[in-house]
N, C-alpha and C. Protein backbone atom coordinates (compact mmCIF):
# COMPACT_ATOMS: atom_id res chain seq x y z
N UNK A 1 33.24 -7.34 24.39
CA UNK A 1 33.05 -7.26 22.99
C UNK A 1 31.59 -7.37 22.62
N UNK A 2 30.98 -7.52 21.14
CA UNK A 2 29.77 -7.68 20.92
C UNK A 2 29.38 -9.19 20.66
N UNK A 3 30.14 -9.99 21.19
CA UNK A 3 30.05 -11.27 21.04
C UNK A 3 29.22 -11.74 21.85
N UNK A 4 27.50 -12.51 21.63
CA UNK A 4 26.08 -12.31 22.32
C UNK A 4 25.25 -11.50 22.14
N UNK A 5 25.57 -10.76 21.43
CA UNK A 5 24.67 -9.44 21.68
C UNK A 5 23.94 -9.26 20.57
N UNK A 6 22.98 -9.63 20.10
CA UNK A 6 22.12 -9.83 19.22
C UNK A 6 21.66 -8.44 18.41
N UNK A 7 21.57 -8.46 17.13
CA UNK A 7 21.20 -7.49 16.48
C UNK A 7 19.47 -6.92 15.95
N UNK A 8 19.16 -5.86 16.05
CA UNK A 8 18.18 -5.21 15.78
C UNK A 8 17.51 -5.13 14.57
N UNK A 9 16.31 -5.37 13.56
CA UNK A 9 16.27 -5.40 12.13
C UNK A 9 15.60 -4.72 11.86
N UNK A 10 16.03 -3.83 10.52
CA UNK A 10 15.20 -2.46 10.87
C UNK A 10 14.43 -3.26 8.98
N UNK A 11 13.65 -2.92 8.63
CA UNK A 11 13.08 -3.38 7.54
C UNK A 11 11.86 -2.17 6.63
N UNK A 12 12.15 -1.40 5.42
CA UNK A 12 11.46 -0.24 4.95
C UNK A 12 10.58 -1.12 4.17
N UNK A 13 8.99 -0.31 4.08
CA UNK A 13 8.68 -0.74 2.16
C UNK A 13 8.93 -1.93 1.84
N UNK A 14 9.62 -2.30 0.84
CA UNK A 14 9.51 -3.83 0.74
C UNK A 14 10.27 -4.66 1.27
N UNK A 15 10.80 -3.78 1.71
CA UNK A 15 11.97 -4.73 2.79
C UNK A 15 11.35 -5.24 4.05
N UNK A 16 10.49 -4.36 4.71
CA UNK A 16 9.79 -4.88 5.57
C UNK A 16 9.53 -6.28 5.53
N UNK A 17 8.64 -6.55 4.54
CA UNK A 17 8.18 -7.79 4.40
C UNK A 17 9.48 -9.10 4.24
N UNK A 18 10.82 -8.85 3.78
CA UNK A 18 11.96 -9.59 4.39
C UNK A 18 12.57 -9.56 5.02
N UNK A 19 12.16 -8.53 6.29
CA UNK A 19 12.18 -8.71 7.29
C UNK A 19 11.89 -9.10 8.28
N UNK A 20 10.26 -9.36 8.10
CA UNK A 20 9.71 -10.28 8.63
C UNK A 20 9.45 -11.55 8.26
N UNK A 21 10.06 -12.04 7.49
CA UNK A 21 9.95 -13.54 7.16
C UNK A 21 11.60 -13.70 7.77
N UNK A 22 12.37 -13.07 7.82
CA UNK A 22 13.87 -13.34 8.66
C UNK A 22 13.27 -13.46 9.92
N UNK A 23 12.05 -12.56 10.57
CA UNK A 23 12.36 -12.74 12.02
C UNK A 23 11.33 -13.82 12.68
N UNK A 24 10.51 -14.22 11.11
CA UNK A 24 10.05 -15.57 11.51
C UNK A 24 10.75 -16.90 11.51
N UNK A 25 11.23 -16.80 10.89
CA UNK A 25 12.61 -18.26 10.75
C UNK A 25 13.67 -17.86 11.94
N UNK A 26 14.26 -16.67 11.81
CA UNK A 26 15.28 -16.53 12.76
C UNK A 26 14.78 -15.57 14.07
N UNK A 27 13.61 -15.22 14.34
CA UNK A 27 13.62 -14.71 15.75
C UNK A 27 14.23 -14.73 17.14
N UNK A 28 15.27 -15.69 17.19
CA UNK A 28 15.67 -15.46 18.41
C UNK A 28 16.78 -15.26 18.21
N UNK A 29 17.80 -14.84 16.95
CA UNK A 29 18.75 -14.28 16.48
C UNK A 29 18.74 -12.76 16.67
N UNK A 30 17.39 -12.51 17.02
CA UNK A 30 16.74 -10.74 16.47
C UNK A 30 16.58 -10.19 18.18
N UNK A 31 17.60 -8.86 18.82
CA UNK A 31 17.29 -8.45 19.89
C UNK A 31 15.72 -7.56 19.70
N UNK A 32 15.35 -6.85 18.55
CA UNK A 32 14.43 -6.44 18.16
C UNK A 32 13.64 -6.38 16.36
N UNK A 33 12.73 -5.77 16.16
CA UNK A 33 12.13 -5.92 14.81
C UNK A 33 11.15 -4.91 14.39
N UNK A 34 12.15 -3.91 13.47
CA UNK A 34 10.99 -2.97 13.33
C UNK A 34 10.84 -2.80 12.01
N UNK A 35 9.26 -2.95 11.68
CA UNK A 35 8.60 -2.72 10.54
C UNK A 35 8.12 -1.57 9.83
N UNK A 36 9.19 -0.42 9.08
CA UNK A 36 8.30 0.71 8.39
C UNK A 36 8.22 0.82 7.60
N UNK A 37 6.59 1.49 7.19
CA UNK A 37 6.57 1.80 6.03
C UNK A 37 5.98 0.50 5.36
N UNK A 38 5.89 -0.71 5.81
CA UNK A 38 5.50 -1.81 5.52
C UNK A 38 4.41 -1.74 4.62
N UNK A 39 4.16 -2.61 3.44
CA UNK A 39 3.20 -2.48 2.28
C UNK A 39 2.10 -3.89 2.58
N UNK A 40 2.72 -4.41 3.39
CA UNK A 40 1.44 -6.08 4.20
C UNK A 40 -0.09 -5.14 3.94
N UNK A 41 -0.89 -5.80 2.88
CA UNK A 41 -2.17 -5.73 3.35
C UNK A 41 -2.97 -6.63 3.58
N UNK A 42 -2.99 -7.07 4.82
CA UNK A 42 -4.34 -8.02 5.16
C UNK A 42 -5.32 -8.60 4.41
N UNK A 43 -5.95 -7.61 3.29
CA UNK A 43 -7.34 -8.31 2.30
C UNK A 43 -6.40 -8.80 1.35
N UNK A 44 -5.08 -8.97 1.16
CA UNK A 44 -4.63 -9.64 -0.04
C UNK A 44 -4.44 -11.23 -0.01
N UNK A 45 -4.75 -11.98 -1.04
CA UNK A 45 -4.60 -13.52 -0.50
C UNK A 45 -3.98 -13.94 -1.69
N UNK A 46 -3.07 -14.87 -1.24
CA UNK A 46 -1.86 -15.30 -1.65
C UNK A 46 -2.01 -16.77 -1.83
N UNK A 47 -2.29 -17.65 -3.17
CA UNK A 47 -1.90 -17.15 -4.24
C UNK A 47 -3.11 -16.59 -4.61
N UNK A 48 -2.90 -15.88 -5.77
CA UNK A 48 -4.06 -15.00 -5.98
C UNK A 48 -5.16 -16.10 -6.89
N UNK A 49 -6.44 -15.95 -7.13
CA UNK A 49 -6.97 -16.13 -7.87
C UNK A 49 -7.23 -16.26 -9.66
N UNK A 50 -6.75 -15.22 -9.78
CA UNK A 50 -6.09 -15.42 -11.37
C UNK A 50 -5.13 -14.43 -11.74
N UNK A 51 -4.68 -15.64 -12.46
CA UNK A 51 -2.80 -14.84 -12.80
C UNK A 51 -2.94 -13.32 -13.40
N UNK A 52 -1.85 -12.56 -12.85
CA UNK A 52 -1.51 -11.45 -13.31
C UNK A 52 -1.19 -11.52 -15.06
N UNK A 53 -0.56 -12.14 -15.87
CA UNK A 53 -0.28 -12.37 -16.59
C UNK A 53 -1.21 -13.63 -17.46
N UNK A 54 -1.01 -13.36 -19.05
CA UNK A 54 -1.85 -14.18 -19.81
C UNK A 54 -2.73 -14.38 -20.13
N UNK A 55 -3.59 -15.14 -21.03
CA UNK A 55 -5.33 -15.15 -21.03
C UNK A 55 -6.31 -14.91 -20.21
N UNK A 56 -5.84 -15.34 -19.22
CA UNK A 56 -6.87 -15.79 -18.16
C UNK A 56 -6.44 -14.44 -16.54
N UNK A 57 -5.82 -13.23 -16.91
CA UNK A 57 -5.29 -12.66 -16.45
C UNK A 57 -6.77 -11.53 -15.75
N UNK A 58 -6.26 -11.13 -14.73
CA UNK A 58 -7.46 -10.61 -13.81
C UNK A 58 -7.46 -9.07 -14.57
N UNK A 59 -8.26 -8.07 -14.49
CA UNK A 59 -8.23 -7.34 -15.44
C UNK A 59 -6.83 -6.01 -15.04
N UNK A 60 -6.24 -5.17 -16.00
CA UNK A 60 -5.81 -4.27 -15.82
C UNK A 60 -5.84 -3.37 -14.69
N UNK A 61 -4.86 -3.17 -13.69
CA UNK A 61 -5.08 -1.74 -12.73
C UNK A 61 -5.36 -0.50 -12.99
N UNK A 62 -5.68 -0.14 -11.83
CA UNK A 62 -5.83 1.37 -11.92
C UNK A 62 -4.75 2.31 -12.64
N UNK A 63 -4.90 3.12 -13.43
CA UNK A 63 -3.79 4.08 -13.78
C UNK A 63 -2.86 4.64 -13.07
N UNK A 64 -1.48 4.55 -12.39
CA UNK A 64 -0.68 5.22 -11.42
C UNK A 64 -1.06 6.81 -11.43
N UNK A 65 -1.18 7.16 -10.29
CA UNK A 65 -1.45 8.26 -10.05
C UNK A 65 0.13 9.21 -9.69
N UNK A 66 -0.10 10.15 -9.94
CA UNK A 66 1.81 10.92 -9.55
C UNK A 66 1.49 11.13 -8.16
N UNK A 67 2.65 10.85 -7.26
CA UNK A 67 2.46 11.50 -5.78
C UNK A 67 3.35 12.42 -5.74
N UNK A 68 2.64 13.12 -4.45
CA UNK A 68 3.26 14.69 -4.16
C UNK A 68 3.97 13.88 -2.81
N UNK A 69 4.53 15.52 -2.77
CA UNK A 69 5.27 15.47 -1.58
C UNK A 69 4.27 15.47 0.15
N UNK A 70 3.17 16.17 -0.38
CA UNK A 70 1.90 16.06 0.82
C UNK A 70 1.19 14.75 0.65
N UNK A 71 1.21 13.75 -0.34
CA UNK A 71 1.16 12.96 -0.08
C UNK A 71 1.31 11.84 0.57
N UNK A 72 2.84 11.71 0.02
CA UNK A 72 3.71 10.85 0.71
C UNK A 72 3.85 11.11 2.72
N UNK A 73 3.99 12.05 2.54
CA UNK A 73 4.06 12.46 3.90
C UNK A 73 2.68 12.23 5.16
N UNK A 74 2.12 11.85 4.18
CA UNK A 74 0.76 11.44 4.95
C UNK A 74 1.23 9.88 4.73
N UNK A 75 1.81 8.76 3.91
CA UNK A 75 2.12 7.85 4.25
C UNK A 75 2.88 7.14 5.80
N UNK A 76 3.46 8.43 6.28
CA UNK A 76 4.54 7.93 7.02
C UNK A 76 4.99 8.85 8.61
N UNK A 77 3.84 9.89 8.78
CA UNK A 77 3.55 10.87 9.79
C UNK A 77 1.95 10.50 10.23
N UNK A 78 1.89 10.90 11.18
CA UNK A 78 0.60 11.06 12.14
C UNK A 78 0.25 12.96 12.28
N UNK A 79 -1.02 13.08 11.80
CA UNK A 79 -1.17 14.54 12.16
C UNK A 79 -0.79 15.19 13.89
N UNK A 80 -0.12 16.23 13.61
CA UNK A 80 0.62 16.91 14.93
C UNK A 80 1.83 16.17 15.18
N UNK A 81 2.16 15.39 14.55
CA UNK A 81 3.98 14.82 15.03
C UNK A 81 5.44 15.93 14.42
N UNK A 82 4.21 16.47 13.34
CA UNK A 82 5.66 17.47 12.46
C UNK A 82 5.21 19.41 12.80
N UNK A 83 6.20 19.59 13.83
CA UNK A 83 5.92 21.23 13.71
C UNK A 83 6.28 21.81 12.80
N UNK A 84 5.54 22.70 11.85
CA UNK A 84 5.62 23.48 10.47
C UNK A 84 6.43 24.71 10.94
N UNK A 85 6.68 25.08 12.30
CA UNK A 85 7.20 26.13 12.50
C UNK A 85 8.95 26.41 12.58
């Protein structure tokens, strides 16, 4: 049966990131752990400096930009992995 047999965690986008806080608490529950698409950026520090929200709020973002479909696809491919043919 599958009784022992430990399961695999697959984790997208923002899921990633609860996925890896599962396979930090529970790692040896996890036969493997894969992270895609993951949004973790390194220069971000947690808690932030000043609140998103309220007086004292850090200033406004950038305007969202629309993404394309050649966009995205550069998120999540390596050049030469996709034959166009």
């Amino acid at each position: 049966g599958d009784q022992g047999r430990r399961p695999a965690l697959l984790g997208w986008s923002q899921g990633a990131l609860v996925a890896q806080l599962y396979a930090q608490r529970h790692g040896p529950a996890l036969s493997d752990l894969v992270l895609f698409g993951s949004i973790y950026d390194p220069k971000v520090v947690y808690p932030r400096e000043r609140p998103l929200f309220g007086p004292d709020a850090a200033p406004a973002p950038a305007p969202e930009v629309a993404n394309t479909v050649a966009a995205s696809l550069e998120d999540f491919t390596i050049p030469g992995t996709i034959n166009e043919a």
